[in-house]
N, C-alpha and C. Protein backbone atom coordinates (compact mmCIF):
# COMPACT_ATOMS: atom_id res chain seq x y z
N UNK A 1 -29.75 -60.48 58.17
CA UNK A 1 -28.62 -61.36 57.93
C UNK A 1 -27.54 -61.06 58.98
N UNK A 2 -27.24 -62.01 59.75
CA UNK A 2 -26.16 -61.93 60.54
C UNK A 2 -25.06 -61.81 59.87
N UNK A 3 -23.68 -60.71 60.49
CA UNK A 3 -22.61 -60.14 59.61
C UNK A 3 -21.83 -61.41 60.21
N UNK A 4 -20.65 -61.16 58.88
CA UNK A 4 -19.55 -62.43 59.44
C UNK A 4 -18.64 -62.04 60.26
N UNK A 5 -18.62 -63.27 61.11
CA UNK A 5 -17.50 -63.17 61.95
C UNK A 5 -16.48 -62.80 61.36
N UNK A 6 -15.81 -62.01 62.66
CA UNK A 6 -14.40 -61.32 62.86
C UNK A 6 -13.10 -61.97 62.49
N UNK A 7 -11.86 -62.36 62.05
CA UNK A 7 -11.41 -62.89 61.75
C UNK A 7 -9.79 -62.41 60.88
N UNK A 8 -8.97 -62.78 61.18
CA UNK A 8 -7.70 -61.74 60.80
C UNK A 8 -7.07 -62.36 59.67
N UNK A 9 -6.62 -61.51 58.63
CA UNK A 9 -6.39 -61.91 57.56
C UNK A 9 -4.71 -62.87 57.83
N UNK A 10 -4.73 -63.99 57.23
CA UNK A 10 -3.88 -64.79 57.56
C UNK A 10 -2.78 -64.45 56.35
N UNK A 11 -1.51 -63.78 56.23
CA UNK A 11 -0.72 -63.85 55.58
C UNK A 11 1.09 -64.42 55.62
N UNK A 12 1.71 -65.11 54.57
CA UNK A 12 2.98 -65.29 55.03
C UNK A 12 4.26 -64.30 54.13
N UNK A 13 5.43 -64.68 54.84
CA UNK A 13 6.36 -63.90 54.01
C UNK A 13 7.86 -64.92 54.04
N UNK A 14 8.72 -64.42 53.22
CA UNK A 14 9.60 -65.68 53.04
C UNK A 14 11.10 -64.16 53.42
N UNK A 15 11.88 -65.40 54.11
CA UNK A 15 13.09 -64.69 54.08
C UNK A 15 14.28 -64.69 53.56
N UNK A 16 14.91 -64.54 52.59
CA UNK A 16 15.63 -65.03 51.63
C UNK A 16 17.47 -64.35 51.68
N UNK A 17 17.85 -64.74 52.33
CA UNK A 17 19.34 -64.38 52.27
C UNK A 17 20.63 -64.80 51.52
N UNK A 18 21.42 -64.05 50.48
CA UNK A 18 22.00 -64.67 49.65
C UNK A 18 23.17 -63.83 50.09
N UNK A 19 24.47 -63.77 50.36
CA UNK A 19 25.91 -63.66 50.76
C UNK A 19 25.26 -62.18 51.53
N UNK A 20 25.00 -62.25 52.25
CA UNK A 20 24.73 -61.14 53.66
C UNK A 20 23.84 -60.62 52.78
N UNK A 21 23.07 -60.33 51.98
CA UNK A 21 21.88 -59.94 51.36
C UNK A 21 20.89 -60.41 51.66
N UNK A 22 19.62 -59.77 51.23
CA UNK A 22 18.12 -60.10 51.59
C UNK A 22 17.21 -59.86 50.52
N UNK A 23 16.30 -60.79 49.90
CA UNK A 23 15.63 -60.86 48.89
C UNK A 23 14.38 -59.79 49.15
N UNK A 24 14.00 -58.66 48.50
CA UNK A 24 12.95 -57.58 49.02
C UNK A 24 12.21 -57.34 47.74
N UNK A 25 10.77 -56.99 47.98
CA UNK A 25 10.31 -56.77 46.47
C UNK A 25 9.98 -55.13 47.05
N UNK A 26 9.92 -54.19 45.49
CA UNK A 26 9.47 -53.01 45.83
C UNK A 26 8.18 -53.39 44.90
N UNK A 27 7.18 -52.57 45.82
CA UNK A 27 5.86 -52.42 45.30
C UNK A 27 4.50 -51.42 45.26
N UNK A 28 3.70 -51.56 44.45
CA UNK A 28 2.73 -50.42 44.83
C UNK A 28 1.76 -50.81 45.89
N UNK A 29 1.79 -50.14 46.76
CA UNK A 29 0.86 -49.85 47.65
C UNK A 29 -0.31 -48.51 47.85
N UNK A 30 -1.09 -48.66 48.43
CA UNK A 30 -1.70 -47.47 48.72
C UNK A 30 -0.89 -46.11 48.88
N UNK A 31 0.02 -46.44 49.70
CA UNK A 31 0.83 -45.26 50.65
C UNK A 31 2.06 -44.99 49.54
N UNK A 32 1.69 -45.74 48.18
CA UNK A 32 3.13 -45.65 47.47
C UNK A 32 4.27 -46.72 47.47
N UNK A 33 5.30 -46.68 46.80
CA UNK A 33 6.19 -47.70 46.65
C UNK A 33 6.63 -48.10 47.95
N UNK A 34 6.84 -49.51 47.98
CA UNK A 34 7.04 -49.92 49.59
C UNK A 34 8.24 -50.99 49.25
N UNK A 35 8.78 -51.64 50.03
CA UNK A 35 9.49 -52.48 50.10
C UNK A 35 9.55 -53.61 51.36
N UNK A 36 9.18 -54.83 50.97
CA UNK A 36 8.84 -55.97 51.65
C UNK A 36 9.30 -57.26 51.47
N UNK A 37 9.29 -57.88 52.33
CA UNK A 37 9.96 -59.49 51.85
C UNK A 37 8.65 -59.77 50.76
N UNK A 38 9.60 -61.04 50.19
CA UNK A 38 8.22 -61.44 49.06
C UNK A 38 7.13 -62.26 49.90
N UNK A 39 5.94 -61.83 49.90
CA UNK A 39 4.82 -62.06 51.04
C UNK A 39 3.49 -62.17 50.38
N UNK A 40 2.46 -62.51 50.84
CA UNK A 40 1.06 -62.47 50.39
C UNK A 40 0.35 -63.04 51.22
N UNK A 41 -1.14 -63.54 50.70
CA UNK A 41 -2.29 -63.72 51.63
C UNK A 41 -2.52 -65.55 51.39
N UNK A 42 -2.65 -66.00 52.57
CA UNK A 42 -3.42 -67.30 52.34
C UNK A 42 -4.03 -67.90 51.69
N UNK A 43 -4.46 -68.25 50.67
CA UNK A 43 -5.16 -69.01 49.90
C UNK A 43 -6.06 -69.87 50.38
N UNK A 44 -7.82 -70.57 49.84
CA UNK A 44 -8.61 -70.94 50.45
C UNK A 44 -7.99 -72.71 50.09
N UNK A 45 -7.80 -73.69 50.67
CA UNK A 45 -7.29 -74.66 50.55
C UNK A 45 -5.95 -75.46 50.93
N UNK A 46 -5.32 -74.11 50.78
CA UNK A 46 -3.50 -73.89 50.88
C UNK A 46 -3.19 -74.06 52.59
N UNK A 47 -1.83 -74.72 52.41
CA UNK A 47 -1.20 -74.52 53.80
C UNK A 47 -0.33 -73.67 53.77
N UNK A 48 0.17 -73.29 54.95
CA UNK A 48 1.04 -72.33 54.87
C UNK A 48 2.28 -72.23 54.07
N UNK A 49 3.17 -73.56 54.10
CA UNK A 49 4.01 -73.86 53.05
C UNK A 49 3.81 -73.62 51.63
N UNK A 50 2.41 -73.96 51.53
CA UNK A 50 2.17 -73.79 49.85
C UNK A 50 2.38 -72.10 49.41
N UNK A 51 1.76 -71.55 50.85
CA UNK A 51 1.19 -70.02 50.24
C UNK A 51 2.87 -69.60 50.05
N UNK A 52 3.59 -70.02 51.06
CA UNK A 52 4.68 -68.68 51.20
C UNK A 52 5.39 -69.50 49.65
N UNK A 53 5.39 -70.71 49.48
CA UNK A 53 6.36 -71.16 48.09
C UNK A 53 5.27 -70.54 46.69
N UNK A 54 4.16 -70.66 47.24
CA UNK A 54 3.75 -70.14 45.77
C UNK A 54 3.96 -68.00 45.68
N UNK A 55 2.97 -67.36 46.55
CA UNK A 55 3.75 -66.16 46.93
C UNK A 55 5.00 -66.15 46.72
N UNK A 56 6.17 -66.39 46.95
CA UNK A 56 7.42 -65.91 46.00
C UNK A 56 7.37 -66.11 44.72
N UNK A 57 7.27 -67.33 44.52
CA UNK A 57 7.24 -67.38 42.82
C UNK A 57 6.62 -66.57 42.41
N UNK A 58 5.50 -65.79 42.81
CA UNK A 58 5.00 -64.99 41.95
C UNK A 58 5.43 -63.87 42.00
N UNK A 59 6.00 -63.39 43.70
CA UNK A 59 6.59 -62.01 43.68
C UNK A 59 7.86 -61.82 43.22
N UNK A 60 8.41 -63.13 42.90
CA UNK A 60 10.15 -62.50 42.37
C UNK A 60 10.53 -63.92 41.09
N UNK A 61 9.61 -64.53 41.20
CA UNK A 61 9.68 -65.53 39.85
C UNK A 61 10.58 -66.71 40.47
N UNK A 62 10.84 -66.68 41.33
CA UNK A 62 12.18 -67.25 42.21
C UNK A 62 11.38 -68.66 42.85
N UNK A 63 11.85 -70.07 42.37
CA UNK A 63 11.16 -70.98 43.29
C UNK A 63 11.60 -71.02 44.61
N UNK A 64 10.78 -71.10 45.84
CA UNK A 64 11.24 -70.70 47.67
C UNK A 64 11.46 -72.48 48.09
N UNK A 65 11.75 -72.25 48.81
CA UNK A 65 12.13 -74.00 49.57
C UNK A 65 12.59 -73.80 50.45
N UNK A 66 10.91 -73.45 51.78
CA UNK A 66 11.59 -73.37 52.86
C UNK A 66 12.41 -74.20 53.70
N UNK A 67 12.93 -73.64 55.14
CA UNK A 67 13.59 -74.01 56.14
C UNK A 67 13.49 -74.16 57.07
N UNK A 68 13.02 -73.06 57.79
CA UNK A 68 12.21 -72.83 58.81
C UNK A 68 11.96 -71.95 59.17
N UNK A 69 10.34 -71.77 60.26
CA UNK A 69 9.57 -70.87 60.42
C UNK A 69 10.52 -70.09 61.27
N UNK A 70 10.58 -68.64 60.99
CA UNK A 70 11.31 -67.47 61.76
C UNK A 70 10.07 -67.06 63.13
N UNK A 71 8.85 -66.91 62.91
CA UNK A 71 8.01 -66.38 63.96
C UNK A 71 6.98 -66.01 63.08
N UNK A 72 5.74 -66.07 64.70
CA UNK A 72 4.31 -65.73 63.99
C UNK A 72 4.19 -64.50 64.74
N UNK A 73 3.42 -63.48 63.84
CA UNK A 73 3.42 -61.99 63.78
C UNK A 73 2.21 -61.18 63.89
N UNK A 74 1.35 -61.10 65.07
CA UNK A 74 0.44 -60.08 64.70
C UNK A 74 0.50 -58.76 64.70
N UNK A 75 -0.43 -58.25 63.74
CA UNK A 75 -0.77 -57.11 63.87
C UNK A 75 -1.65 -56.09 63.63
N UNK A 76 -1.99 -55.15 64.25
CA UNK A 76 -3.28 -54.61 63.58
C UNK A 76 -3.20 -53.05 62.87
N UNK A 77 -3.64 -53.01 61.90
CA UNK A 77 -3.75 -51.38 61.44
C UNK A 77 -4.81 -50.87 61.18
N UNK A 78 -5.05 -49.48 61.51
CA UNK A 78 -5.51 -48.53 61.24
C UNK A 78 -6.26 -48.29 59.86
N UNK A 79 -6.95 -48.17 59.56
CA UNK A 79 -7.36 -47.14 58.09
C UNK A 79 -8.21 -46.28 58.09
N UNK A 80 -7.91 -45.02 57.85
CA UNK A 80 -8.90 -44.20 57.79
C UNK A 80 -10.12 -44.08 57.10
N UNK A 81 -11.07 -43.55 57.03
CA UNK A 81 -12.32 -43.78 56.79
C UNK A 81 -12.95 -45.20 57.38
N UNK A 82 -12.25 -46.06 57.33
CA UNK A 82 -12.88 -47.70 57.19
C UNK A 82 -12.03 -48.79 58.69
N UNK A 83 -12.68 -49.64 59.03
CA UNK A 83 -12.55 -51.05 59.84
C UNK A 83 -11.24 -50.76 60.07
N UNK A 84 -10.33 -51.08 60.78
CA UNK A 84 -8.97 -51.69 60.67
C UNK A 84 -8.58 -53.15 60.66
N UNK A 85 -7.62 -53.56 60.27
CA UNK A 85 -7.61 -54.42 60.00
C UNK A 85 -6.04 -55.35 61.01
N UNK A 86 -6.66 -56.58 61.31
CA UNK A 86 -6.03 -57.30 61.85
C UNK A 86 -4.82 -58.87 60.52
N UNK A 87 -3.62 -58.27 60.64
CA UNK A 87 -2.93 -59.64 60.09
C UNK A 87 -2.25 -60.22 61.27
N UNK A 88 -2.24 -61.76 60.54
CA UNK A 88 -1.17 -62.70 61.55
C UNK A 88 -0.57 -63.39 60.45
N UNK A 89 0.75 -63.28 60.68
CA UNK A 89 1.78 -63.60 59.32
C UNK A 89 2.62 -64.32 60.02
N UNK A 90 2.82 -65.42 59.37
CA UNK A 90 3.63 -66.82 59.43
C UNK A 90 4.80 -66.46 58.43
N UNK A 91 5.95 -66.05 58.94
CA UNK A 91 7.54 -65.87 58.32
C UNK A 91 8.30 -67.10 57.96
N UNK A 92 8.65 -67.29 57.23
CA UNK A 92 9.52 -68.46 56.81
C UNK A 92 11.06 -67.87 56.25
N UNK A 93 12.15 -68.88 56.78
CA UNK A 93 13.33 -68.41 55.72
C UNK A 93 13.61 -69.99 55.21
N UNK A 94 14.72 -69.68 54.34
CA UNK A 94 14.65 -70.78 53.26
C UNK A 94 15.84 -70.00 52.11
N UNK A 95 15.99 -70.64 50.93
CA UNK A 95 16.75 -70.53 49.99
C UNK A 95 15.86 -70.46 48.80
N UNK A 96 16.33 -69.82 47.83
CA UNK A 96 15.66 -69.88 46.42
C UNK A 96 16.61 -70.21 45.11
N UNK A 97 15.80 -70.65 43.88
CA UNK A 97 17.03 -70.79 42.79
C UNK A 97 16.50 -69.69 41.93
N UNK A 98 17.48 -69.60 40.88
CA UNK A 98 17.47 -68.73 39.86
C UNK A 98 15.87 -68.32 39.44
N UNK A 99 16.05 -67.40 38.91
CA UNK A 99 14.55 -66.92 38.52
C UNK A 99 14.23 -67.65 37.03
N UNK A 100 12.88 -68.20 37.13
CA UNK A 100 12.47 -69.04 36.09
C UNK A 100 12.52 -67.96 34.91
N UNK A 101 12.70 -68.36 33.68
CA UNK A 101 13.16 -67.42 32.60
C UNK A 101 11.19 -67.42 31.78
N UNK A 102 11.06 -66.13 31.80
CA UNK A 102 9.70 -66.14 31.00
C UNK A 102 8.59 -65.67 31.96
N UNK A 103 8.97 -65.99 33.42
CA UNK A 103 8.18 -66.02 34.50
C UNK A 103 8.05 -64.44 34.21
N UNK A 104 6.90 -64.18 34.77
CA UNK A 104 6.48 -62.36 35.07
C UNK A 104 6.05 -62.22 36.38
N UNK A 105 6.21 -60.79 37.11
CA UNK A 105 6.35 -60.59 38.51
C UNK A 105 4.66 -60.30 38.79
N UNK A 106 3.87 -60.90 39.71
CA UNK A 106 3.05 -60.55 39.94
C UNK A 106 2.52 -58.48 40.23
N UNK A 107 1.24 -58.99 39.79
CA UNK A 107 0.74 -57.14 39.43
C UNK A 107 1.00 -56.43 40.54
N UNK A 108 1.31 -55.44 40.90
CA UNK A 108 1.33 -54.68 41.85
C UNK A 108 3.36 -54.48 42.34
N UNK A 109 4.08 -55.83 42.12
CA UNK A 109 5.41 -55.99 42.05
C UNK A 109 6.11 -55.29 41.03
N UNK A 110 6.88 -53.77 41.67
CA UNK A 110 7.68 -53.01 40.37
C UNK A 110 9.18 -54.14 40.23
N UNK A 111 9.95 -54.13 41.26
CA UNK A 111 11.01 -55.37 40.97
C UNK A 111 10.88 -55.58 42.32
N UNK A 112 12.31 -56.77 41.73
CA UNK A 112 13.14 -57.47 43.46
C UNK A 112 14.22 -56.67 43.47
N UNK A 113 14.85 -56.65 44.69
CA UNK A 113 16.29 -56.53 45.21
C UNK A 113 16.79 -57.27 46.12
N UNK A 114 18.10 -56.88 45.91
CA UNK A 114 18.73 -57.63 47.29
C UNK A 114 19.60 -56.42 48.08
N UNK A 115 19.09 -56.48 49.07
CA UNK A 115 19.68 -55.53 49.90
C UNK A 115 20.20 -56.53 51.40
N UNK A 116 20.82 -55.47 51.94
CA UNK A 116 21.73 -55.54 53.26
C UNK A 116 20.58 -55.32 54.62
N UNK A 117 20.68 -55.98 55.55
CA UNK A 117 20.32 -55.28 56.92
C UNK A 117 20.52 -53.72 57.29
N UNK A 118 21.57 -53.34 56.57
CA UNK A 118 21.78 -52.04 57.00
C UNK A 118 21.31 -51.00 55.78
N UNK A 119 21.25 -51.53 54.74
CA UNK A 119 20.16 -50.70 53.60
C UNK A 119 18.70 -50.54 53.70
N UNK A 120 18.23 -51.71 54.53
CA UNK A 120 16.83 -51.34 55.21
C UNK A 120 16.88 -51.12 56.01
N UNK A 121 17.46 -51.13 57.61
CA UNK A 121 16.93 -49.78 58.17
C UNK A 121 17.42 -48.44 57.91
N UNK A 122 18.24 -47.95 57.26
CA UNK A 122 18.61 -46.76 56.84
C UNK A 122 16.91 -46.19 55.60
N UNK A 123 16.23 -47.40 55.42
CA UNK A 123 14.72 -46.62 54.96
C UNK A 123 13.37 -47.48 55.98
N UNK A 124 13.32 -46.73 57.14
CA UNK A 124 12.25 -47.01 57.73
C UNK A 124 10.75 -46.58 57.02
N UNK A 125 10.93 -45.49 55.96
CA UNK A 125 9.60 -44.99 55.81
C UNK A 125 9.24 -45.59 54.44
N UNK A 126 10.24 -46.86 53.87
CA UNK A 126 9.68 -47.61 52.85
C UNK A 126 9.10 -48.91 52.69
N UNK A 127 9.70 -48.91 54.03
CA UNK A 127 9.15 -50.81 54.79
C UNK A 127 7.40 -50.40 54.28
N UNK A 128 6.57 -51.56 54.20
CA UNK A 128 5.61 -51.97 53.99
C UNK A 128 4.65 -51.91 55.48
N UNK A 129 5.56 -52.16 56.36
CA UNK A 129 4.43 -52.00 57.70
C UNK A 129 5.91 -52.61 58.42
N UNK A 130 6.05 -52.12 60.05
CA UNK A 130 6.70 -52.28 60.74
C UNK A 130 7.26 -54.15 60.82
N UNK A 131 6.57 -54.77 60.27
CA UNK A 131 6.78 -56.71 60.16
C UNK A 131 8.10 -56.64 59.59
N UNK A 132 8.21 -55.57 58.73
CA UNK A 132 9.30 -56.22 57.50
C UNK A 132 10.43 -56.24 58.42
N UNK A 133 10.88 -54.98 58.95
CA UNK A 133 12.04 -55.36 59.74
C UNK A 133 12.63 -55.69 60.49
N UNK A 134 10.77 -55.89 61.62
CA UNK A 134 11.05 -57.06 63.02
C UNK A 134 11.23 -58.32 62.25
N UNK A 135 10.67 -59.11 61.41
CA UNK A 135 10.65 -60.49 60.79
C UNK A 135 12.64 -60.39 60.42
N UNK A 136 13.05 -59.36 59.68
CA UNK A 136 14.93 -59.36 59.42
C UNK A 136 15.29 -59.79 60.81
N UNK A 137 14.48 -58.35 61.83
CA UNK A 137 15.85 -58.73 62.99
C UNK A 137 15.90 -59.98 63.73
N UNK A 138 14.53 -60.82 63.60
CA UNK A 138 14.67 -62.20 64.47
C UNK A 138 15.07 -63.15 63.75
N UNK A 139 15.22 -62.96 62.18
CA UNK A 139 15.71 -63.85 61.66
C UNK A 139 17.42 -63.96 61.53
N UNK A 140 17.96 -62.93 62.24
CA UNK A 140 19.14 -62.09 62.19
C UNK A 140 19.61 -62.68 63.86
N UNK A 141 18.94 -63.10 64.41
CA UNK A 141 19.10 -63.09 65.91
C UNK A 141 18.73 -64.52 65.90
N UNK A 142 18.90 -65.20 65.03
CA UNK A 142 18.46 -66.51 65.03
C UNK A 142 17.14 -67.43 65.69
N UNK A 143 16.96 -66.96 65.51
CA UNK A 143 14.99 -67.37 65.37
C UNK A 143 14.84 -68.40 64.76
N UNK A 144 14.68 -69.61 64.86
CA UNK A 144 14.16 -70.74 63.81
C UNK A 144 13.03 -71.70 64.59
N UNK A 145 12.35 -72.04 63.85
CA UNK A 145 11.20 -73.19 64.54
C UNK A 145 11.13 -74.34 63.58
N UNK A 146 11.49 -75.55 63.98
CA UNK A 146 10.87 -76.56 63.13
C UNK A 146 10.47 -76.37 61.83
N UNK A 147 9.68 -76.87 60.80
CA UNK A 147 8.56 -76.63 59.88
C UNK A 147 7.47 -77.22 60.42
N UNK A 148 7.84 -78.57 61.07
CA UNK A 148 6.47 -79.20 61.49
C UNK A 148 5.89 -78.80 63.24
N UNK A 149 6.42 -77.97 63.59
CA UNK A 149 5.72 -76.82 64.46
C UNK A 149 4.18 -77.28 64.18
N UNK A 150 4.13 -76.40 63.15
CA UNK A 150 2.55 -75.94 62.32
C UNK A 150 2.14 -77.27 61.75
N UNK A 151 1.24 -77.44 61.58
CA UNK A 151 0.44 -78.80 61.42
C UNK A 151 -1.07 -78.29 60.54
N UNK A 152 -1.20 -79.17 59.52
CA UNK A 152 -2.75 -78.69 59.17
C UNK A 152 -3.03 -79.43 59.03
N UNK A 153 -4.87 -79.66 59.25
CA UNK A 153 -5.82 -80.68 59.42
C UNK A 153 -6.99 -80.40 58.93
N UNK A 154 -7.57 -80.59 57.13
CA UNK A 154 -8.37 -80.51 56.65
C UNK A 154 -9.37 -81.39 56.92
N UNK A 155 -10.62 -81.03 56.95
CA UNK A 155 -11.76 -82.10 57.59
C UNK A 155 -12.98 -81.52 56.37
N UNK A 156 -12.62 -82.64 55.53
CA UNK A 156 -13.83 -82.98 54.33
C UNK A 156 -15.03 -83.60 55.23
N UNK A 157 -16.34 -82.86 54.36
CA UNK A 157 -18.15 -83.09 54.75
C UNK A 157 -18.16 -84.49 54.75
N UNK A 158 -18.88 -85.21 55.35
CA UNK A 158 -19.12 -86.68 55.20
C UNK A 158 -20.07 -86.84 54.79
N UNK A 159 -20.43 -87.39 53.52
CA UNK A 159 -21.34 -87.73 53.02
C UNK A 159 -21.91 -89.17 53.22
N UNK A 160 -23.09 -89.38 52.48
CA UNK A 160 -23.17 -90.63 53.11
C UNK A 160 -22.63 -91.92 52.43
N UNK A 161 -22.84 -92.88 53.29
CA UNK A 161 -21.83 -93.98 52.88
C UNK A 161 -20.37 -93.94 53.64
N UNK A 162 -19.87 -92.92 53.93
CA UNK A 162 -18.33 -92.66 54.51
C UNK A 162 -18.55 -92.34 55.82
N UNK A 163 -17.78 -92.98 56.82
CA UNK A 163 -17.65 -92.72 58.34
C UNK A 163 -16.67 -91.71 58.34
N UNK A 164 -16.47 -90.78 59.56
CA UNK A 164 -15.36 -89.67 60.11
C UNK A 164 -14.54 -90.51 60.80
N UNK A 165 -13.38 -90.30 60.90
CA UNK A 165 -11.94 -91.33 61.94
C UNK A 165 -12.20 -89.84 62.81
């Protein structure tokens, strides 16, 4: 059996700023409690918009409505014993409303905060992976792209009876 192609895990993260504050979830990780924008992995179907609005809601209960894309991010890490692994993360900032009442924080999410630019880097060794606080500083340095930058183009099987455009 031929192994599957290579391929980098596609994730986004949302940037959320409320009166010089920044929306951050702390969470469990491997390496221990971390702290990250509210972020996650692609979904099979999903566009990028969907992932990063549904990903918050789940990491801080908070509905997202982005604005625009801050920058796309690769990167690769290390793991010992095993593969390393390649992400490319699509950043978004945007605004959020109140946290839906009843909502629960996805598993692995201990809470949210809101912290300052200068409360995260004063903890470099709690960031989640070096993204968290390049994605602050370009969003800090004004970084914005369109939304419709990014474009997606699903292409359903043709069965028969139906022509392809």
């Amino acid at each position: 059996m031929k192994p599957d192609p290579w391929a980098p895990h596609v994730t986004v993260a949302a940037i959320i700023e409320r009166d010089g504050r920044f929306l951050f979830v702390e969470e469990h990780t491997a390496d221990g409690l971390r702290l990250n924008q509210p972020a996650g992995h692609l979904e099979p179907g999903e566009t990028l918009l969907d992932a990063v609005v549904r990903e918050t809601l789940e990491e801080t209960a908070q509905p997202f409505t982005p604005q625009a894309l801050v920058g796309v991010y690769m990167t690769h890490v290390e793991r010992r014993g095993r593969d390393g692994a390649t992400y490319l993360r699509f950043t978004y900032c945007g605004s959020c409303d109140a946290p839906l009442p009843g909502h629960t924080l996805d598993s692995g999410i201990v809470r949210t905060l809101w912290l300052s630019a200068d409360e995260l880097r004063a903890c470099p060794q709690r960031h989640r992976n070096p993204l968290v606080l390049r994605c602050l500083d370009d969003y800090l340095a004004g970084r914005r792209f369109p939304l419709d930058l990014l474009h997606t183009h699903s292409v359903s099987p043709i069965g028969p009876g139906t022509t392809g455009n």
